[in-house]
C-alpha atoms as a PDB file:
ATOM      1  CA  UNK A   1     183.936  72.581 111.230  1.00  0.00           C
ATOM      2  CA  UNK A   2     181.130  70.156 112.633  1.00  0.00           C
ATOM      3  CA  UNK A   3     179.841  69.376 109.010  1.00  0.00           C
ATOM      4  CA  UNK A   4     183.105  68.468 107.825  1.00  0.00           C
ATOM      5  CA  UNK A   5     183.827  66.319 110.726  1.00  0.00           C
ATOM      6  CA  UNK A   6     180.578  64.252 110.172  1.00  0.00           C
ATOM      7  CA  UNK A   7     180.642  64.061 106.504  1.00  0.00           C
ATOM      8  CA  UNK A   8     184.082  62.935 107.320  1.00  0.00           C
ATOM      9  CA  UNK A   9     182.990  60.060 109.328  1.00  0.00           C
ATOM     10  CA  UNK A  10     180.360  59.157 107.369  1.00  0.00           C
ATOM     11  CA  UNK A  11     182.769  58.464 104.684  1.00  0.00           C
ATOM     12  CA  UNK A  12     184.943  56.305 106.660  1.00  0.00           C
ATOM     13  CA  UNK A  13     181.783  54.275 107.892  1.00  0.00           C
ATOM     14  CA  UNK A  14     181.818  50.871 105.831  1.00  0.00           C
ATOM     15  CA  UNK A  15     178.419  50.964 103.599  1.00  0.00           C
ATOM     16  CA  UNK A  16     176.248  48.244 104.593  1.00  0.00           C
ATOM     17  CA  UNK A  17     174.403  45.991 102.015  1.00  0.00           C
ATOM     18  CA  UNK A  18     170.954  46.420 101.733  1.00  0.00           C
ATOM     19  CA  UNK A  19     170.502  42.790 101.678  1.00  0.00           C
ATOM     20  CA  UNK A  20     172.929  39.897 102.528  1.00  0.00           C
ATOM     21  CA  UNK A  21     172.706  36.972 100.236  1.00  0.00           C
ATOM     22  CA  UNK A  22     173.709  33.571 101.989  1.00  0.00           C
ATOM     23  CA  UNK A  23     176.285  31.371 100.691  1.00  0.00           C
ATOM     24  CA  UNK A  24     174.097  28.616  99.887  1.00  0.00           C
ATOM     25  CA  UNK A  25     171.737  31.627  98.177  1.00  0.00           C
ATOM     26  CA  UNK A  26     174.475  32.928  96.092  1.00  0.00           C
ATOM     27  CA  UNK A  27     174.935  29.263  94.625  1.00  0.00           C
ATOM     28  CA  UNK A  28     171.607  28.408  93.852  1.00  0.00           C
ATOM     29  CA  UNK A  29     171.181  31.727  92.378  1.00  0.00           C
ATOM     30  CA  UNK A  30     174.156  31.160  90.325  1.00  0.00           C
ATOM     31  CA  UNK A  31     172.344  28.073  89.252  1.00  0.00           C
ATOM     32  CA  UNK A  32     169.433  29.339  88.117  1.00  0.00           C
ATOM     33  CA  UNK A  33     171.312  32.241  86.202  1.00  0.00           C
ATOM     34  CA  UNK A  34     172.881  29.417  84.055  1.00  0.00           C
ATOM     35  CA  UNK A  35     169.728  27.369  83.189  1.00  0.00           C
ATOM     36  CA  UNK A  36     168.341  30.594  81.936  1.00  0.00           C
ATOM     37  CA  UNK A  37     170.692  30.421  78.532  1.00  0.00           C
ATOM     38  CA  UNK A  38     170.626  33.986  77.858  1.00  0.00           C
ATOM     39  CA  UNK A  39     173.242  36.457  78.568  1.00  0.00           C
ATOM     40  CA  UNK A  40     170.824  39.530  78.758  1.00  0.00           C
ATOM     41  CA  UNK A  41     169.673  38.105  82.100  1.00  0.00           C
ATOM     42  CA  UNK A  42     172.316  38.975  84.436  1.00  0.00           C
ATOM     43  CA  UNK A  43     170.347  39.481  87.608  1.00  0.00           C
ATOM     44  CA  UNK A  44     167.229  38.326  89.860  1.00  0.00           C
ATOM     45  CA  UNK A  45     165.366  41.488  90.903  1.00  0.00           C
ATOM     46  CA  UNK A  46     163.358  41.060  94.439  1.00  0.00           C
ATOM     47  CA  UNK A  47     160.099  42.870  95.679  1.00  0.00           C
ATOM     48  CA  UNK A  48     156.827  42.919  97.679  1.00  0.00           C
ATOM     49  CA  UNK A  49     153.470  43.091  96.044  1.00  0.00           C
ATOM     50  CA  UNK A  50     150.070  42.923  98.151  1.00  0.00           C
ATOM     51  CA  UNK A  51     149.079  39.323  98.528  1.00  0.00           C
ATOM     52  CA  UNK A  52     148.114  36.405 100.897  1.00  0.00           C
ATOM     53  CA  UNK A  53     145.981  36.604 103.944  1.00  0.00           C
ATOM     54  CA  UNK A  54     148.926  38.527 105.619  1.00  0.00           C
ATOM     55  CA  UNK A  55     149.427  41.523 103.643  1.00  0.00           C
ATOM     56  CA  UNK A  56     152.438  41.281 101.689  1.00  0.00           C
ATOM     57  CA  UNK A  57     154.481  38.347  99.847  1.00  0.00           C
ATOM     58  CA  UNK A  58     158.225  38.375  98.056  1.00  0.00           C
ATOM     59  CA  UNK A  59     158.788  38.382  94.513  1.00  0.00           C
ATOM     60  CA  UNK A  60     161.967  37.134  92.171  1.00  0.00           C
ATOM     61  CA  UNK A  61     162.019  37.614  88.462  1.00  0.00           C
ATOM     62  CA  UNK A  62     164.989  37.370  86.343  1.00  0.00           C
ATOM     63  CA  UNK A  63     166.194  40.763  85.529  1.00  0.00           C
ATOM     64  CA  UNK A  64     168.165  42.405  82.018  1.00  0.00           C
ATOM     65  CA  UNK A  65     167.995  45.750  83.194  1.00  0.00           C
ATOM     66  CA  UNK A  66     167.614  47.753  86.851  1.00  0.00           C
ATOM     67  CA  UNK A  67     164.829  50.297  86.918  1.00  0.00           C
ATOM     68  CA  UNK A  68     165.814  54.015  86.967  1.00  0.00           C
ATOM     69  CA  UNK A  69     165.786  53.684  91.328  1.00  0.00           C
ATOM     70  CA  UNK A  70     166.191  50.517  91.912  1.00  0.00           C
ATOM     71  CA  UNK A  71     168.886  48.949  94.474  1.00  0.00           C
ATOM     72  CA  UNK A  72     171.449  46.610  93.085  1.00  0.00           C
ATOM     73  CA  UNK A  73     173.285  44.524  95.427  1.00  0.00           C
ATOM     74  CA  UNK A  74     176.465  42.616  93.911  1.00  0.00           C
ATOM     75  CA  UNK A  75     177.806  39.644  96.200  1.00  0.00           C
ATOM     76  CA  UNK A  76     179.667  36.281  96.141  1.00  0.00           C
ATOM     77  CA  UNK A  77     179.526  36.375  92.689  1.00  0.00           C
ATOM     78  CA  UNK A  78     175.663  37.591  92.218  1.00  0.00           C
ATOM     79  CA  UNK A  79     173.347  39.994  91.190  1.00  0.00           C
ATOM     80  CA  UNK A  80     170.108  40.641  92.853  1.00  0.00           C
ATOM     81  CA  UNK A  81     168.266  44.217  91.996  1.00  0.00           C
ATOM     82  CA  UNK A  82     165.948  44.906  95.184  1.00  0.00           C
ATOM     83  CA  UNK A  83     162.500  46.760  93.128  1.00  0.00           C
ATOM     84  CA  UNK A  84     162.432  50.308  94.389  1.00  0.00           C
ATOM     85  CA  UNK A  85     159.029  50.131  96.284  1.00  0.00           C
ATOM     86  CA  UNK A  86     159.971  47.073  98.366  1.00  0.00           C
ATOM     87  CA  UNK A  87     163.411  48.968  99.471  1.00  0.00           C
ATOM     88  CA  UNK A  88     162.156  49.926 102.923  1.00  0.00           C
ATOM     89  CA  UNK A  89     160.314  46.683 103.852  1.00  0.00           C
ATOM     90  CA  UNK A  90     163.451  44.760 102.522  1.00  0.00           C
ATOM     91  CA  UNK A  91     166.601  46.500 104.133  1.00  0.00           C
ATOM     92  CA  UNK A  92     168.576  44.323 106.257  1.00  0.00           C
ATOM     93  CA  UNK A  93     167.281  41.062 104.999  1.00  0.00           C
ATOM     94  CA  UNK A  94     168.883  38.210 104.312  1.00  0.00           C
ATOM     95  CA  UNK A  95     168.647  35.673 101.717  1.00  0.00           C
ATOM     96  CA  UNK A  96     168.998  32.089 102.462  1.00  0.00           C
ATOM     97  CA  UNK A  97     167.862  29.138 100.430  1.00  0.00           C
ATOM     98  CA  UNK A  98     166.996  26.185 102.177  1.00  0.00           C
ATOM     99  CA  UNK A  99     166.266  22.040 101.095  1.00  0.00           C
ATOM    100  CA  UNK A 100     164.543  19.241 103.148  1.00  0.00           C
ATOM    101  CA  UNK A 101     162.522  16.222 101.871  1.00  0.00           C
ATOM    102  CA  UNK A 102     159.757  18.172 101.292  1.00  0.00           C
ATOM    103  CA  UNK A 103     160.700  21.328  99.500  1.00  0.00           C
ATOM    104  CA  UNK A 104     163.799  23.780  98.126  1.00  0.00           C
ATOM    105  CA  UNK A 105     163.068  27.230  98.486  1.00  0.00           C
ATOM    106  CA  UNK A 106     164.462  30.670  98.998  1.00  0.00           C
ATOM    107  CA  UNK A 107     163.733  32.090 102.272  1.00  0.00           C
ATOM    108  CA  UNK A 108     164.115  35.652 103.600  1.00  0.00           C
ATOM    109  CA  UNK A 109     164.976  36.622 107.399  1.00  0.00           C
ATOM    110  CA  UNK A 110     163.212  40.067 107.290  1.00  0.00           C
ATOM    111  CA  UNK A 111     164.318  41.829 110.709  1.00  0.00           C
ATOM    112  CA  UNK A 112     161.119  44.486 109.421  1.00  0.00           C
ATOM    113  CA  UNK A 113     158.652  41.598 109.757  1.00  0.00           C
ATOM    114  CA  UNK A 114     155.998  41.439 112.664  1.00  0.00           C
ATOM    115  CA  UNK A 115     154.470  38.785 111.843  1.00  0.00           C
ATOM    116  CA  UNK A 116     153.254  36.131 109.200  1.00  0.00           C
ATOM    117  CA  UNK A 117     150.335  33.796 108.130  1.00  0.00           C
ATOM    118  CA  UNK A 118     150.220  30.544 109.087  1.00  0.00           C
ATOM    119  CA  UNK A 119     151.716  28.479 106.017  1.00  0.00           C
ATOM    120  CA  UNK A 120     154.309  31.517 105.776  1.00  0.00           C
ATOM    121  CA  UNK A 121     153.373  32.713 102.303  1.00  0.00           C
ATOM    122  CA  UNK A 122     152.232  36.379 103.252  1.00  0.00           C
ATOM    123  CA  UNK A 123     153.440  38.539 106.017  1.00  0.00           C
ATOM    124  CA  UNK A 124     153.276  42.509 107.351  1.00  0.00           C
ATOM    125  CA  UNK A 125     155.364  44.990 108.558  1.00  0.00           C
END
């Protein structure tokens, strides 16, 4: 009785995305998707690899074709396949993309992150 009650719940309970994508994101995204001319490309796949002074830095790469455990997260209108070895430093991120005078750039609020270098470009968990 107790396992079917909680499986039961657990199927009511709304399934978070692993990442949010901001509006602003999602258009600039949507952007770069067109400039890129080629329908194979339907997707920007996002990961960690070792870098920096910090530890770790985020990577985007246009993307044909999700690997075999790879995440894909479809919202407002995008595609964005999260690389299965950066799933558990990535969950409950959020995407933004950001302009000034200065720069354009996409930026990621990473609620796993303790703390960064000092021009931003690496950080740890």
């Amino acid at each position: 009785m107790i396992k079917f009650y909680m499986s039961t719940i657990s199927k009511l309970r709304p399934k978070r995305n692993l990442i949010t994508i901001s509006d602003k994101a999602a258009e600039r995204l949507t952007e770069l998707m067109k400039l890129q001319n080629n329908p194979a490309i339907d997707a920007v796949k996002i990961g960690v690899r070792k870098r920096g002074c910090n530890g770790l830095t985020y990577t985007m790469n246009y993307c044909s074709e999700p690997e075999k455990l790879d995440e894909v997260v479809e919202s407002k209108g995008v595609k964005v396949v999260v690389d299965s070895k950066a799933v558990m430093v990535l969950v409950g991120t959020e995407m933004d993309y950001v302009e000034d005078d200065i720069k354009s750039e996409f930026v990621f609020k990473n609620p796993n992150q303790k703390g960064q270098c000092g021009c931003g470009e690496s950080f740890h968990i």
